[in-house]
Protein backbone atom coordinates (compact mmCIF):
# COMPACT_ATOMS: atom_id res chain seq x y z
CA UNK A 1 -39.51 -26.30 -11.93
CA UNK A 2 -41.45 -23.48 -10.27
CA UNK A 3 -39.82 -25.10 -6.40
CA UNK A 4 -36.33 -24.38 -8.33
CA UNK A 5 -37.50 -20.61 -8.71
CA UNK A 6 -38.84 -20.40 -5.77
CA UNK A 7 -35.48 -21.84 -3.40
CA UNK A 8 -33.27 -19.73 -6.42
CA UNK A 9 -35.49 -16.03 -5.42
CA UNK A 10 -35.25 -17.48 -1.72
CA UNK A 11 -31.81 -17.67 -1.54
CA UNK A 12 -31.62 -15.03 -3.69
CA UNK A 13 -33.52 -12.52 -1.17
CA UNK A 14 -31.41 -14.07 2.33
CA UNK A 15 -28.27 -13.07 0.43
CA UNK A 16 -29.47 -9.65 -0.01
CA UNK A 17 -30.63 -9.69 3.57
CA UNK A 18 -27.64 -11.13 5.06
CA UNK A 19 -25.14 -8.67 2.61
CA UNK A 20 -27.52 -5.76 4.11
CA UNK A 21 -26.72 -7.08 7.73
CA UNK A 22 -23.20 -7.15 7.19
CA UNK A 23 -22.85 -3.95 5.80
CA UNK A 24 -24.55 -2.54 9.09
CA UNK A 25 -22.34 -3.83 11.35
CA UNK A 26 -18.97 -3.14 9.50
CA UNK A 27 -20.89 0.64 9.29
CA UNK A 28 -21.29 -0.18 13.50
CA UNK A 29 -17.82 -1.39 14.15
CA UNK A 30 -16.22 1.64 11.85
CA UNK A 31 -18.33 4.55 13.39
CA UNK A 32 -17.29 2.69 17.03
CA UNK A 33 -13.79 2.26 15.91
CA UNK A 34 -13.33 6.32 15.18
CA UNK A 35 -15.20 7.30 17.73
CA UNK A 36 -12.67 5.28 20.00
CA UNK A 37 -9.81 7.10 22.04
CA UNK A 38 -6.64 5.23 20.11
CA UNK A 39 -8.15 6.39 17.07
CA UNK A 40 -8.52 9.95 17.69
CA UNK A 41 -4.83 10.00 19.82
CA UNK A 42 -3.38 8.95 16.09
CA UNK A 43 -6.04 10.56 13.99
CA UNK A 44 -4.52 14.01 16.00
CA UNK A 45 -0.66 13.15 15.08
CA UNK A 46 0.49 15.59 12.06
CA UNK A 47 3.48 14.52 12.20
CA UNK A 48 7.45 16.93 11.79
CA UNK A 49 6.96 18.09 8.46
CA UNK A 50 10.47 19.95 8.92
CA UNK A 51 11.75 17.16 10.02
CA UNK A 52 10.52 14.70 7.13
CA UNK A 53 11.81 16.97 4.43
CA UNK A 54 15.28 17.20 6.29
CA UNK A 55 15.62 13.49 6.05
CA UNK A 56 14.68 13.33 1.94
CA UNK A 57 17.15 16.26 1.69
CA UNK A 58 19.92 14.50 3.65
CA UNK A 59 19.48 11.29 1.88
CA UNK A 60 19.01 12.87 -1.25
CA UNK A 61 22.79 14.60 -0.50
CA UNK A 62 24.12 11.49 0.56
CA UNK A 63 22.45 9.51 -2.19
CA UNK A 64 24.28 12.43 -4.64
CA UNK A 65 27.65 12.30 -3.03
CA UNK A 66 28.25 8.72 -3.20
CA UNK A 67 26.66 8.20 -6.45
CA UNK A 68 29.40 10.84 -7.85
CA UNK A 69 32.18 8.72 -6.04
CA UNK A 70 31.24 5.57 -7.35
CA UNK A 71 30.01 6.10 -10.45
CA UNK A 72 32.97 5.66 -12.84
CA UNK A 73 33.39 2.50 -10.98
CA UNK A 74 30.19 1.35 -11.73
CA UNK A 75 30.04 2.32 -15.34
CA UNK A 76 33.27 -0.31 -15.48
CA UNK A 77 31.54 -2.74 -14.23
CA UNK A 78 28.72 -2.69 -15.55
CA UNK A 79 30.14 -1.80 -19.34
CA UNK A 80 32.67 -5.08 -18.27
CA UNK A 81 29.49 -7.49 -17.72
CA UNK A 82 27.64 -6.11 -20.70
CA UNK A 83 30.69 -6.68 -23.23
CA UNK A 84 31.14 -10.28 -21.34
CA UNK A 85 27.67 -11.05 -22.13
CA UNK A 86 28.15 -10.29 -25.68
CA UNK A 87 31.13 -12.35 -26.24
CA UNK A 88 29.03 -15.37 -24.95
CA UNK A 89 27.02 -15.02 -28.32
């Protein structure tokens, strides 16, 4: 019984080491990774903020216009398939 405890705390203390190891090298490979010249090109991109809300206010127009076109036609239809549904009862 006291072998058991012993290979249990052994494996018990290389899992610890080996968890330790591999949080080094994933802290190794991330500080390598940002300190890379890819990574600071794209860390450096702000991006066109004008330019981002144009396109959420021109879909948001378009989105509106077409929504007020169709809309009676799809309250119709979707009214239609609701009362269908309740004549199946």
């Amino acid at each position: 019984m006291n072998s058991l405890r012993n290979n249990i705390q052994h494996f018990q203390n290389r899992i610890n080491e080996l968890s330790v190891d591999i949080s080094l090298r994933g802290a190794e490979i991330l500080r390598k990774v940002s300190q890379s010249r890819t990574f600071k090109a794209i860390a450096d991109q702000r991006g066109d903020v004008p330019g981002w809300v144009l396109v959420v206010l021109m879909t948001t127009g378009l989105v509106t216009a077409i929504w007020t076109i169709a809309a009676p036609r799809l309250t119709a239809i979707l009214r239609n398939s609701l009362d269908s549904m309740n004549g199946i009862r």
